[in-house]
C-alpha atoms as a PDB file:
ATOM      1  CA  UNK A   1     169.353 -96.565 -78.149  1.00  0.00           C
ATOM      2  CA  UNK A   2     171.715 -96.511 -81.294  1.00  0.00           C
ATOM      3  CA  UNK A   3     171.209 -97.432 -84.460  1.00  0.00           C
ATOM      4  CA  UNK A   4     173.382-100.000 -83.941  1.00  0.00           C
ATOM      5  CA  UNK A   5     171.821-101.439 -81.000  1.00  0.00           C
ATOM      6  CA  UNK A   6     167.811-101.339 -82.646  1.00  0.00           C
ATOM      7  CA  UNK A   7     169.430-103.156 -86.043  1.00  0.00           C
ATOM      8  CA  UNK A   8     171.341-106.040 -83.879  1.00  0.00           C
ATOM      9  CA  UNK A   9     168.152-106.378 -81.896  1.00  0.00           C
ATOM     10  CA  UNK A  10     166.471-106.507 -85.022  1.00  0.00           C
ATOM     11  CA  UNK A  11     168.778-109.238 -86.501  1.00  0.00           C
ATOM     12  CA  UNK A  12     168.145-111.263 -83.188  1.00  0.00           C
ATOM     13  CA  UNK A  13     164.438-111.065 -83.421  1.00  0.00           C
ATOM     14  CA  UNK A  14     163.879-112.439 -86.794  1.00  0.00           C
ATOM     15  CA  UNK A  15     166.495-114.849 -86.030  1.00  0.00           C
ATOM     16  CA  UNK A  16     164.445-116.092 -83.152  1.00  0.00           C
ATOM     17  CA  UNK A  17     161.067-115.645 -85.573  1.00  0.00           C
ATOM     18  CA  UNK A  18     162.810-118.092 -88.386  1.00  0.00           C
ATOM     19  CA  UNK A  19     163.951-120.529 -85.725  1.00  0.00           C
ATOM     20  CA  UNK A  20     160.490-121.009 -84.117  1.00  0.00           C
ATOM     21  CA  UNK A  21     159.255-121.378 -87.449  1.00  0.00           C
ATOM     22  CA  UNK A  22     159.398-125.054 -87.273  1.00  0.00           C
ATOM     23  CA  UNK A  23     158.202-125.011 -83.931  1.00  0.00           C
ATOM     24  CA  UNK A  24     154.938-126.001 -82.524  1.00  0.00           C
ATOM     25  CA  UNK A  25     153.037-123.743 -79.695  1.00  0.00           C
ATOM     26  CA  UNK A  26     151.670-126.038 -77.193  1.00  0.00           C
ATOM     27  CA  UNK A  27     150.085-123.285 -74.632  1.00  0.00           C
ATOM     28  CA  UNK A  28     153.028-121.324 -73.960  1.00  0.00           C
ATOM     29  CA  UNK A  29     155.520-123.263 -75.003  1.00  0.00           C
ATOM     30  CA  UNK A  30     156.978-123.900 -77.925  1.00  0.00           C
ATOM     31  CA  UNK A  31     158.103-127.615 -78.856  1.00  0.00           C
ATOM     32  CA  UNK A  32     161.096-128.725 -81.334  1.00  0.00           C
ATOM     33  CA  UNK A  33     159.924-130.789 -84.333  1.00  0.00           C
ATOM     34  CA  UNK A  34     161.473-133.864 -83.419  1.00  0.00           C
ATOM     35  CA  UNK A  35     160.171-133.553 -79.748  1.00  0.00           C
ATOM     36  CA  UNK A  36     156.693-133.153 -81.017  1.00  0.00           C
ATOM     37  CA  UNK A  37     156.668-136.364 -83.558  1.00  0.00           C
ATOM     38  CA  UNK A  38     157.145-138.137 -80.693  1.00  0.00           C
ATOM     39  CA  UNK A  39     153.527-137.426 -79.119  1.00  0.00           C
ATOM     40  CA  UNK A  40     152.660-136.699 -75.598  1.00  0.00           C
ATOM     41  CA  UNK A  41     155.730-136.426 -73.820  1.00  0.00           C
ATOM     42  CA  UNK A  42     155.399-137.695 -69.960  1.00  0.00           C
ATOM     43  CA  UNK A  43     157.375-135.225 -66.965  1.00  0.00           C
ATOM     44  CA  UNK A  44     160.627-137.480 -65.892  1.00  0.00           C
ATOM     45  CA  UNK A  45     158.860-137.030 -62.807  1.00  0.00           C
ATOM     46  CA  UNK A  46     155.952-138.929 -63.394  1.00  0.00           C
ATOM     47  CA  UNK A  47     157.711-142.091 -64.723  1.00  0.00           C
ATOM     48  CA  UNK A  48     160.686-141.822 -62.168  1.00  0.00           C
ATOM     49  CA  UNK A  49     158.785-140.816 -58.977  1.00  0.00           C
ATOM     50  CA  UNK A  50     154.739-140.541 -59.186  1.00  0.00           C
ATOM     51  CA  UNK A  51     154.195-143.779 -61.199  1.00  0.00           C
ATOM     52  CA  UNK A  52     156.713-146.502 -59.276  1.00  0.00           C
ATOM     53  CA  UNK A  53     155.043-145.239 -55.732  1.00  0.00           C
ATOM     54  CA  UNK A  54     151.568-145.314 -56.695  1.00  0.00           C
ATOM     55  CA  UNK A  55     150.734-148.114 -59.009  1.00  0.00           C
ATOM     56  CA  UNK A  56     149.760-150.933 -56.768  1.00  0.00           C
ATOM     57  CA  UNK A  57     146.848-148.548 -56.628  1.00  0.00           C
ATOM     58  CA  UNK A  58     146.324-148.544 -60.462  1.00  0.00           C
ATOM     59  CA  UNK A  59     146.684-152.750 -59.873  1.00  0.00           C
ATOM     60  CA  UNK A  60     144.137-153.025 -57.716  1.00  0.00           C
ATOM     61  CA  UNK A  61     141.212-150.804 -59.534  1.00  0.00           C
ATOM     62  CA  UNK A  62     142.476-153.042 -62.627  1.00  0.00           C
ATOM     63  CA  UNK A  63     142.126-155.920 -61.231  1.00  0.00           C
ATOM     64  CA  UNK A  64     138.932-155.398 -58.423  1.00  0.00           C
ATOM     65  CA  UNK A  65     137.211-152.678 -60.506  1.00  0.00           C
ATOM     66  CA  UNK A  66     137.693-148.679 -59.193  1.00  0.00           C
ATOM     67  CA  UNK A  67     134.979-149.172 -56.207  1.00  0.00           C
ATOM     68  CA  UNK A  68     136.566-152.284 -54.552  1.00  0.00           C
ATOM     69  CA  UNK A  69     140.366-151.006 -55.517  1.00  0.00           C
ATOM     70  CA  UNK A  70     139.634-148.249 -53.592  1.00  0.00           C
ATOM     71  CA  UNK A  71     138.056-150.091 -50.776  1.00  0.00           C
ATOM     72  CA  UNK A  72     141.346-152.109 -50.524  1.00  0.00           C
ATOM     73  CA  UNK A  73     143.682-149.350 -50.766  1.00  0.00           C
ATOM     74  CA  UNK A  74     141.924-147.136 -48.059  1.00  0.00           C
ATOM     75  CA  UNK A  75     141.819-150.251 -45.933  1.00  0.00           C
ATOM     76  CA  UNK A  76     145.175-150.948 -46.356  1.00  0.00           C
ATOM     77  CA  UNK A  77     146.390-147.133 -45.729  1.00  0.00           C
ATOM     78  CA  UNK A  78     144.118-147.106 -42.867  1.00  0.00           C
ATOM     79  CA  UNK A  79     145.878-150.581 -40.541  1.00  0.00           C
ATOM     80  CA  UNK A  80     148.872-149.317 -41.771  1.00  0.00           C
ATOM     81  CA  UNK A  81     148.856-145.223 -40.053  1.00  0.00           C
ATOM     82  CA  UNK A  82     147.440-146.670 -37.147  1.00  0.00           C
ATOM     83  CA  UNK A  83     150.431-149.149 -36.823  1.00  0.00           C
ATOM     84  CA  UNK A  84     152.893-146.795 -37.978  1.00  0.00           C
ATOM     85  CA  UNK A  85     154.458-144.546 -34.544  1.00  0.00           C
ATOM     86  CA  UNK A  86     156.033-141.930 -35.828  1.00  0.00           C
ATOM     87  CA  UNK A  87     155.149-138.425 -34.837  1.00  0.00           C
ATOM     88  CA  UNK A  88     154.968-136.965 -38.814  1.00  0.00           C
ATOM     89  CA  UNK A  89     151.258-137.729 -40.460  1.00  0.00           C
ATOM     90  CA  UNK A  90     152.685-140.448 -43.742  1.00  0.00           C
ATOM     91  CA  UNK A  91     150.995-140.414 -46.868  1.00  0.00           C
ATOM     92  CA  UNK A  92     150.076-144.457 -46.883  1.00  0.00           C
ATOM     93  CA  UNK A  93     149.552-143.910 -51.058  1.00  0.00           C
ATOM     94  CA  UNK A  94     153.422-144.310 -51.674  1.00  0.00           C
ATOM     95  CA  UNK A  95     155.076-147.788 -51.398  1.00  0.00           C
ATOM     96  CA  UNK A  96     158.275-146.724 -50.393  1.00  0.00           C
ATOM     97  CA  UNK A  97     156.561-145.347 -47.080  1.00  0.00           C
ATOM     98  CA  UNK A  98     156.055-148.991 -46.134  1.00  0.00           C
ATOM     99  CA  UNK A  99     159.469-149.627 -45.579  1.00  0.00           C
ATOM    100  CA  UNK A 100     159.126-147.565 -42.452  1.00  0.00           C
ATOM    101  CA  UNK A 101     157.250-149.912 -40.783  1.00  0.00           C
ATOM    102  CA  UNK A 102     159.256-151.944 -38.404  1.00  0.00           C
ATOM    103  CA  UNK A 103     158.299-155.655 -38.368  1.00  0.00           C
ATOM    104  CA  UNK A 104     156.047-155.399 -35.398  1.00  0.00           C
ATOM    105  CA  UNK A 105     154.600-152.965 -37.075  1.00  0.00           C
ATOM    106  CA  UNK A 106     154.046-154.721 -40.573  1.00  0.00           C
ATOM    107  CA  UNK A 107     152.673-157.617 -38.656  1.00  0.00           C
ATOM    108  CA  UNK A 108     149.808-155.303 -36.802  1.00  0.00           C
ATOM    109  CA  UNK A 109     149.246-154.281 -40.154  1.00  0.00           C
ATOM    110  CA  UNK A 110     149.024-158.116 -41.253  1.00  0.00           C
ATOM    111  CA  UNK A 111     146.882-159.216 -38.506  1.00  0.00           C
ATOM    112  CA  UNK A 112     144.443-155.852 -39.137  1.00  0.00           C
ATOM    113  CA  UNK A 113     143.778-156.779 -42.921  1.00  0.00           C
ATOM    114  CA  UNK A 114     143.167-160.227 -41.638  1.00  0.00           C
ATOM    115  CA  UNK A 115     140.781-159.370 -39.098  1.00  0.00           C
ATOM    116  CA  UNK A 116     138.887-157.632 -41.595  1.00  0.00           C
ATOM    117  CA  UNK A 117     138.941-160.188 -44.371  1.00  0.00           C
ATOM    118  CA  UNK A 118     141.104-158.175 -46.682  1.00  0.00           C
ATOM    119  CA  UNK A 119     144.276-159.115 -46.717  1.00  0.00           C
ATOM    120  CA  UNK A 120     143.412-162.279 -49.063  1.00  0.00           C
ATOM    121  CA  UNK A 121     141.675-159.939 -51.326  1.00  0.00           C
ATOM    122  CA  UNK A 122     144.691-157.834 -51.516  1.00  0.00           C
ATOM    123  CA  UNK A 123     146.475-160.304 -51.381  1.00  0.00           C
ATOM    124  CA  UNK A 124     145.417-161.937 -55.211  1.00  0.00           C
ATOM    125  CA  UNK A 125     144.935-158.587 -56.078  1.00  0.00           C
ATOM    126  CA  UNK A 126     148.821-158.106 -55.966  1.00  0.00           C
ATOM    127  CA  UNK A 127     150.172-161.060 -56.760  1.00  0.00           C
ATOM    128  CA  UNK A 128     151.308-161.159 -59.938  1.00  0.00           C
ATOM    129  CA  UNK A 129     152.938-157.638 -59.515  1.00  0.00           C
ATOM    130  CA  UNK A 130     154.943-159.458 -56.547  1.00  0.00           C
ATOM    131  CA  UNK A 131     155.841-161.982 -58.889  1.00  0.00           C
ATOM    132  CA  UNK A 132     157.431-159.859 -61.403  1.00  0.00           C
ATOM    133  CA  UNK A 133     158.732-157.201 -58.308  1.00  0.00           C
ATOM    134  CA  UNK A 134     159.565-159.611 -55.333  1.00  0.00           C
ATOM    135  CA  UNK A 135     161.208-156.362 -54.366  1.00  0.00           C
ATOM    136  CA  UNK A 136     158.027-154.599 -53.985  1.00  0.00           C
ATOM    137  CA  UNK A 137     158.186-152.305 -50.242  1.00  0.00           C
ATOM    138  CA  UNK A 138     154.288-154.370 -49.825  1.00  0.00           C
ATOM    139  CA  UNK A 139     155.740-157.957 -50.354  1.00  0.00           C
ATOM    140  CA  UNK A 140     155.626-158.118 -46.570  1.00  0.00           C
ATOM    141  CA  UNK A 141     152.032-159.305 -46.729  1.00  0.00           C
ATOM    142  CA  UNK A 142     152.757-162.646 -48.221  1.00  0.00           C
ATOM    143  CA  UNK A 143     155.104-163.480 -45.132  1.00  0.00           C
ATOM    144  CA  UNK A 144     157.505-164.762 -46.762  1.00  0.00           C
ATOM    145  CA  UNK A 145     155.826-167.105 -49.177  1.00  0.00           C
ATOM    146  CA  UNK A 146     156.407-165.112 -52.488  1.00  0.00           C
ATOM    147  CA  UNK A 147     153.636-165.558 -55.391  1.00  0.00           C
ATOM    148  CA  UNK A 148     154.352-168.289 -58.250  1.00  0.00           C
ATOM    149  CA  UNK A 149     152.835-168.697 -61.667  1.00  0.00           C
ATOM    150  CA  UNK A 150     152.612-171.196 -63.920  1.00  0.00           C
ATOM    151  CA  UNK A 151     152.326-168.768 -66.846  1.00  0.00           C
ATOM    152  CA  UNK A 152     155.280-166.098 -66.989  1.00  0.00           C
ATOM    153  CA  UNK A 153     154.881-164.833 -70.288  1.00  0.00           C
ATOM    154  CA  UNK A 154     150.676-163.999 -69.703  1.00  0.00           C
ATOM    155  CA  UNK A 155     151.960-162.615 -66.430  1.00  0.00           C
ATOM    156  CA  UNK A 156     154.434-160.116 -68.298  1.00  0.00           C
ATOM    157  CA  UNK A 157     151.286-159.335 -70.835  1.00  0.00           C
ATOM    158  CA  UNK A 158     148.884-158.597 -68.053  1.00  0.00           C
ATOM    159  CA  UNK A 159     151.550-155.773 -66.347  1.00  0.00           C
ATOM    160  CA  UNK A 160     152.698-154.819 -69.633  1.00  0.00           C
ATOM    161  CA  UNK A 161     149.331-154.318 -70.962  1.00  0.00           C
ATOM    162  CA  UNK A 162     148.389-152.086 -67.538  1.00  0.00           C
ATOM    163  CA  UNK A 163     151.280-150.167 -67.669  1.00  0.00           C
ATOM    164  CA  UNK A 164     150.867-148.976 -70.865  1.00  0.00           C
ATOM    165  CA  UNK A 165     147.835-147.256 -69.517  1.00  0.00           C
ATOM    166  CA  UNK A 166     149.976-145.419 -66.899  1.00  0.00           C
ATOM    167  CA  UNK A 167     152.955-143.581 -69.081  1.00  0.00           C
ATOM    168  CA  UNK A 168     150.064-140.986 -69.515  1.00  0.00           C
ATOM    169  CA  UNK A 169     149.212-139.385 -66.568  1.00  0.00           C
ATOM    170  CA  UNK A 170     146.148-138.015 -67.971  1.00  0.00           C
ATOM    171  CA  UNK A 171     144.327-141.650 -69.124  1.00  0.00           C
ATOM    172  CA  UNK A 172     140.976-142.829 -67.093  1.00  0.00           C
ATOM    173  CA  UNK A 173     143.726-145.381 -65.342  1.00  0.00           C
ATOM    174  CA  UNK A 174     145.925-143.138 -64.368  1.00  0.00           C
ATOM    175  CA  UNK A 175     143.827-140.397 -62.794  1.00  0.00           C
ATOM    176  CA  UNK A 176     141.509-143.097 -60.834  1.00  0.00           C
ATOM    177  CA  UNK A 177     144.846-144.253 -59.952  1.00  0.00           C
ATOM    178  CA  UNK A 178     146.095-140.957 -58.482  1.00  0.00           C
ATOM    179  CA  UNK A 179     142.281-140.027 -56.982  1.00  0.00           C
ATOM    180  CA  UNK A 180     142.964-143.115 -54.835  1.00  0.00           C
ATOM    181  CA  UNK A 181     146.224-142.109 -53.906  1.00  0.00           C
ATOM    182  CA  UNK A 182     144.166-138.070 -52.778  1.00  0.00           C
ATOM    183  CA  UNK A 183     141.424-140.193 -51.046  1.00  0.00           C
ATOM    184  CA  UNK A 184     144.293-142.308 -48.782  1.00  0.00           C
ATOM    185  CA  UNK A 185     145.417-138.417 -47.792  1.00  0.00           C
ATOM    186  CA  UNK A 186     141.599-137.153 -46.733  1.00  0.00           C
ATOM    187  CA  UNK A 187     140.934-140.676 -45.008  1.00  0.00           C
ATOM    188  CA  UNK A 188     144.163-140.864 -43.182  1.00  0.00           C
ATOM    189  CA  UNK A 189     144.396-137.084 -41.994  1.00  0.00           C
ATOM    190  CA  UNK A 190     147.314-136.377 -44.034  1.00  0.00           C
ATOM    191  CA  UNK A 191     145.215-134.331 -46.678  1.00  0.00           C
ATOM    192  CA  UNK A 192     142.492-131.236 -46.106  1.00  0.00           C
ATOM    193  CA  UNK A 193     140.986-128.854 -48.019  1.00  0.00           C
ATOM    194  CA  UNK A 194     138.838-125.743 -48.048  1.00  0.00           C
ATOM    195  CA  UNK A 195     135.371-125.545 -48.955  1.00  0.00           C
ATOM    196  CA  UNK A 196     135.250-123.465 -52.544  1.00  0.00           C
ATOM    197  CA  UNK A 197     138.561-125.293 -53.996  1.00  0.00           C
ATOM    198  CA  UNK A 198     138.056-127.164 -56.690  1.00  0.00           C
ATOM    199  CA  UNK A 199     139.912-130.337 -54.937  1.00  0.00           C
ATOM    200  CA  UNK A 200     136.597-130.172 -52.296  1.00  0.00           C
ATOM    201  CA  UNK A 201     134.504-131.326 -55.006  1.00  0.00           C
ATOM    202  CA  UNK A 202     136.426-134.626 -54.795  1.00  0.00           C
ATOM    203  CA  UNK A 203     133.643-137.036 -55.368  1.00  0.00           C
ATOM    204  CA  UNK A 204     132.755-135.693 -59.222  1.00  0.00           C
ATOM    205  CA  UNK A 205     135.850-137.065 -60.109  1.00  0.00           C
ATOM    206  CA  UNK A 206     134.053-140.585 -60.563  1.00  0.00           C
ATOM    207  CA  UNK A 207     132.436-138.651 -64.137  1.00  0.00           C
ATOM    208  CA  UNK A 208     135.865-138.285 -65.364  1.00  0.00           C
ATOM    209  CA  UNK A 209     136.286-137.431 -68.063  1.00  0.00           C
ATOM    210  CA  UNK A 210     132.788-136.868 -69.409  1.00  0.00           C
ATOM    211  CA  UNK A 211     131.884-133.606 -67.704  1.00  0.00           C
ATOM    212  CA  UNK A 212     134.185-130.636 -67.854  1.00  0.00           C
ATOM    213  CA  UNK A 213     133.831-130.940 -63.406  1.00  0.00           C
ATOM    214  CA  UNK A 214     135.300-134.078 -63.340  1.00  0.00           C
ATOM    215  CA  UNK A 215     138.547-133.214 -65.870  1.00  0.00           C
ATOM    216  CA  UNK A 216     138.654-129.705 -63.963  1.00  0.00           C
ATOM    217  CA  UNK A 217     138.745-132.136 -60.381  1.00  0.00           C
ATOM    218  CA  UNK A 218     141.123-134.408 -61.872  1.00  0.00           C
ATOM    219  CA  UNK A 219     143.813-131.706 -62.916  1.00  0.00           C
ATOM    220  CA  UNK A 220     143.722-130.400 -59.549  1.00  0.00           C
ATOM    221  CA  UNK A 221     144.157-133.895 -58.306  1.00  0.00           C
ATOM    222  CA  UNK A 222     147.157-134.306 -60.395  1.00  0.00           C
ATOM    223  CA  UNK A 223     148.940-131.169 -59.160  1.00  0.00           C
ATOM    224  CA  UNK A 224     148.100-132.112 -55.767  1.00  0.00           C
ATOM    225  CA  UNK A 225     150.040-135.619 -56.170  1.00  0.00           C
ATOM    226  CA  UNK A 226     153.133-133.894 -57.740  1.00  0.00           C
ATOM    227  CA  UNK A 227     152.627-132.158 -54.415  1.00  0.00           C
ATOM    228  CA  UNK A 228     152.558-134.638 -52.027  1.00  0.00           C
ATOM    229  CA  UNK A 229     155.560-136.575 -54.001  1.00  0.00           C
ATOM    230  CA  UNK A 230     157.534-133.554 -54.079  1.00  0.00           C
ATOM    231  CA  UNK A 231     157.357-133.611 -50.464  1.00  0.00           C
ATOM    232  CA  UNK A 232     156.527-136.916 -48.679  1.00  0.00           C
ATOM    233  CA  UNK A 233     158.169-139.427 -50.906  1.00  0.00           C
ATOM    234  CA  UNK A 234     161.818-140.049 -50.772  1.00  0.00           C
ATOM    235  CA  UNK A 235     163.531-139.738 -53.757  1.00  0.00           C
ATOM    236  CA  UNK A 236     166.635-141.859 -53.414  1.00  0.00           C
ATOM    237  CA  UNK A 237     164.467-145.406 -51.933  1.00  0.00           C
ATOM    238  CA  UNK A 238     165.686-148.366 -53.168  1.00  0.00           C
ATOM    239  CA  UNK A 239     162.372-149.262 -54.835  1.00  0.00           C
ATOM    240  CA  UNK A 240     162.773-146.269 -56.984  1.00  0.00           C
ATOM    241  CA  UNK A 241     165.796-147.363 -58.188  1.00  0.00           C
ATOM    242  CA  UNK A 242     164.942-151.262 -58.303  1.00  0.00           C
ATOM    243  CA  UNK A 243     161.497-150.822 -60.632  1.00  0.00           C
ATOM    244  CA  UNK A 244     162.266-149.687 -64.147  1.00  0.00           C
ATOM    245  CA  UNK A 245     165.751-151.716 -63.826  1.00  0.00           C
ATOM    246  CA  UNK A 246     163.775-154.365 -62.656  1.00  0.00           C
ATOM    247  CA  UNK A 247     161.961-154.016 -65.796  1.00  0.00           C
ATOM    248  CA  UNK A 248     164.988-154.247 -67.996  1.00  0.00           C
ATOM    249  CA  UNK A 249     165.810-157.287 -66.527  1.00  0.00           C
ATOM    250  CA  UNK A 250     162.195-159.039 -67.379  1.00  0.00           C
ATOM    251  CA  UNK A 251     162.628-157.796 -71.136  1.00  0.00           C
ATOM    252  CA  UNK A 252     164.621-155.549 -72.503  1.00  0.00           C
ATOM    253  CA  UNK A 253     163.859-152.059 -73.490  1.00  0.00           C
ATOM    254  CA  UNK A 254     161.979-151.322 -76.646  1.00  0.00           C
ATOM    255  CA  UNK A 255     160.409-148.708 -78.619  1.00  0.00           C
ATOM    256  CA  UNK A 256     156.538-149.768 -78.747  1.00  0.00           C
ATOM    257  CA  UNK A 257     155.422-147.025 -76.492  1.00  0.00           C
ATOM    258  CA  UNK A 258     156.103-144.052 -78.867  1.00  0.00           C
ATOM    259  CA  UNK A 259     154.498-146.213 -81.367  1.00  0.00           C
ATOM    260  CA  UNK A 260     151.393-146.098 -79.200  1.00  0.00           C
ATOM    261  CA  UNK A 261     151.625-142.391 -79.322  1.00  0.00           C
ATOM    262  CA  UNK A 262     151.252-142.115 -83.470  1.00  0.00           C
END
């Protein structure tokens, strides 16, 4: 090496030291200043893809409480592989995977929820979320006969106010919300795991986050879901496209989330 080559790597190196500077190191990586004034940053995935698919399950532990929300949504996933005929094992989590279901199919799903004296409790569970989303891929369980209110604006509040639980993928909500969406793939065959992983300790995820178990369970959880999206959901369905544009059209776009974040 020249002298000329060590003295312009030299130059580049505290060039790259002064620039950093103003950086800060968040594990390995180091964030801007204005990127890190802005708080907790959420993957584009998780808002674009994860979140859209699997919050009907994040509706129903909010509005049944996490034991009967999960009841529902395993139920649910359950009538709705064994109506489903194709030969590929579905992940019943998503809602987009529900548009796969012929009509025959939805109504053996229909008539199974009914049988078992769910489908009203899922039913009221969803409603409001159809009201605001009459779009929504599980909108075929109210035949027809969409959801009304008589109180938009406390209708808005209620989703608003759950949804700004869910831009963090990391809050209580969220996590119970994706748990739900792991526990449709063990029920429904689509999922397994081998003893020793950290993902077969499944159940100490209801501690989260008090024991250091339960937040080690819930981050493999989390990976596991980015999984399963990244290869099960598809990424151009029309209700990906139709929910945050959907959103703009109930009320239009503001900044109160990063103010959350302060």
């Amino acid at each position: 090496m020249t002298d000329q080559d060590f003295n312009g790597r030299q130059k580049l190196s505290d060039q790259k030291k002064r620039v950093l500077a103003y950086h800060k190191k968040i594990g390995k990586r180091f964030v801007p200043p204005f990127l890190s004034k802005l708080g907790p940053l959420q993957e584009i995935g998780w808002l674009n893809y994860t979140l859209p698919e699997l919050i009907w399950l994040a509706i129903l532990n909010e509005r049944c409480g996490l034991e009967k929300g999960a009841d529902l949504a395993i139920s649910l996933a359950k009538v709705a592989k064994k109506a489903y005929a194709g030969e590929m094992k579905k992940w019943f989590a998503t809602a987009s995977i529900y548009n796969l279901l012929s009509s025959e199919q939805k109504r053996d799903v229909l008539n199974a929820l009914d049988q078992s004296g769910k489908l009203e409790e899922v039913k009221d569970a969803l409603s409001f979320f159809i009201f605001l989303y009459p779009k929504y891929p599980l909108n075929f369980l109210f035949e027809g006969s969409l959801p009304a209110t008589d109180n938009s604006d406390a209708t808005l509040k209620q989703f608003k106010e759950l949804l700004s639980k869910l831009y963090d993928k990391t809050t209580v909500e969220a996590t119970f919300m994706q748990a739900n969406a792991i526990y449709i793939a063990f029920v429904t065959d689509k999922l397994k795991v081998f003893k020793g992983l950290t993902l077969a300790n499944f159940p100490e995820i209801e501690k989260y986050p008090h024991t250091e178990e339960s937040q080690r369970v819930a981050g493999s959880i989390r990976s596991t879901v980015i999984s399963l999206i990244g290869t099960d959901s598809d990424k151009t369905s029309e209700w990906l496209k139709y929910f945050w544009n959907r959103g703009l059209e109930i009320e239009p776009c503001n900044f109160q989330i990063i103010e959350t974040y302060e």
